[in-house]
Protein backbone atom coordinates (compact mmCIF):
# COMPACT_ATOMS: atom_id res chain seq x y z
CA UNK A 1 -18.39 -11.37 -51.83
CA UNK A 2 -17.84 -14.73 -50.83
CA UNK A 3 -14.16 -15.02 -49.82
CA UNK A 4 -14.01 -17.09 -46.79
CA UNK A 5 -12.54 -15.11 -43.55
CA UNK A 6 -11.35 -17.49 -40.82
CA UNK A 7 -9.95 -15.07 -38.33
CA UNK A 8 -13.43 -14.46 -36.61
CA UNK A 9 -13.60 -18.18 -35.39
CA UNK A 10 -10.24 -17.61 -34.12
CA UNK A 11 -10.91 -13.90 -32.64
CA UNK A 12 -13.51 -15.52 -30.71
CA UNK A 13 -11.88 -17.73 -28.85
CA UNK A 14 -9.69 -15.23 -27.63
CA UNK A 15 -12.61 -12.45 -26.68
CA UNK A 16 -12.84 -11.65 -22.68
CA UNK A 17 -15.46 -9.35 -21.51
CA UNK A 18 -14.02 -6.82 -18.70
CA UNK A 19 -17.19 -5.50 -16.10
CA UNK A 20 -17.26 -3.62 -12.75
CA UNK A 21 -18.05 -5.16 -9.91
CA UNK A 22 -19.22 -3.73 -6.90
CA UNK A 23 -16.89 -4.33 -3.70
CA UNK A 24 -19.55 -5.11 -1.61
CA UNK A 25 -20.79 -8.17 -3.82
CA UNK A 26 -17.74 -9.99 -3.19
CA UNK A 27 -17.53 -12.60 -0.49
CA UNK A 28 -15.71 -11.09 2.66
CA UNK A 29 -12.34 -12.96 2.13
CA UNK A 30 -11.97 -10.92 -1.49
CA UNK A 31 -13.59 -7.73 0.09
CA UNK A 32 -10.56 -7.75 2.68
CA UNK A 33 -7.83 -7.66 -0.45
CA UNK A 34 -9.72 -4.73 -1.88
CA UNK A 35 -7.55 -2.29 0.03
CA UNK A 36 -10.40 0.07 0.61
CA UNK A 37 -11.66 0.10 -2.78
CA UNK A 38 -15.59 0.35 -3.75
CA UNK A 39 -15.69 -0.72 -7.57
CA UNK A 40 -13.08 -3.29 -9.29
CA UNK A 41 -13.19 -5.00 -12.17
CA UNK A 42 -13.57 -8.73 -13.46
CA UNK A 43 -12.11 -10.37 -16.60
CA UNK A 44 -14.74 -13.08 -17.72
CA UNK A 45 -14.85 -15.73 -20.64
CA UNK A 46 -17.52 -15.85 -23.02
CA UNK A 47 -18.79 -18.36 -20.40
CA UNK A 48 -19.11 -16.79 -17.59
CA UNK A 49 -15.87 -18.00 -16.09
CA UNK A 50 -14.10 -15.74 -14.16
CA UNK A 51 -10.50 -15.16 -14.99
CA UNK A 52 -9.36 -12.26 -12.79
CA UNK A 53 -10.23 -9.22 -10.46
CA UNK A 54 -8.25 -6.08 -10.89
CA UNK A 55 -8.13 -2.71 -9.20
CA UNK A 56 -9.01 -0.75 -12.37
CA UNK A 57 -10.20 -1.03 -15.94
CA UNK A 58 -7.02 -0.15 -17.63
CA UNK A 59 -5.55 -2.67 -16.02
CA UNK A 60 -7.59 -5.42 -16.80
CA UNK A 61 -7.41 -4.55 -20.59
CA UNK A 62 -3.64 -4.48 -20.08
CA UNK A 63 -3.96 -7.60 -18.10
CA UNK A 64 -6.28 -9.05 -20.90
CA UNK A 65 -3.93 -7.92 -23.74
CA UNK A 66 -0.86 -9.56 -22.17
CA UNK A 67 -2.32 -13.02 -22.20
CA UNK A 68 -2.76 -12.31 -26.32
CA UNK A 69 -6.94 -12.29 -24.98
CA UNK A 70 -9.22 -9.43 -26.79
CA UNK A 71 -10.90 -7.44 -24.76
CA UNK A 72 -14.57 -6.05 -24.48
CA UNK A 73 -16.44 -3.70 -22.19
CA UNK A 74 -19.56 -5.21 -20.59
CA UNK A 75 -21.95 -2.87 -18.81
């Protein structure tokens, strides 16, 4: 087959990779607005960047899915 298909290029852009990150790791002004949690979770770019810290993984798919952003589980 050799149809062209252009929606991975733009799938791609739009791809955010959602992780856990361990309370603890955080520097101490970020650990104080965890609210007695151990474990959140991060929303990164392809990049690396960091986009945004959430109290749960549901909610940082939700979060992800609101900004029109497809998420992806990183272990």
């Amino acid at each position: 087959m050799t149809t062209p298909f252009d929606k991975m290029t733009e799938t791609a852009d739009r791809i955010v990779y959602v992780r856990p990150v361990e309370v603890a790791d955080l520097p101490s002004e970020l650990q104080d607005q965890a609210e007695g949690l151990t474990q959140i979770f991060a929303v990164h770019r392809g990049n690396g960047e960091r986009l945004a810290l959430v109290a749960n993984k549901r909610m940082a798919f939700d979060l992800a899915r609101d900004h029109d952003l497809a998420p992806v589980s990183v272990h």
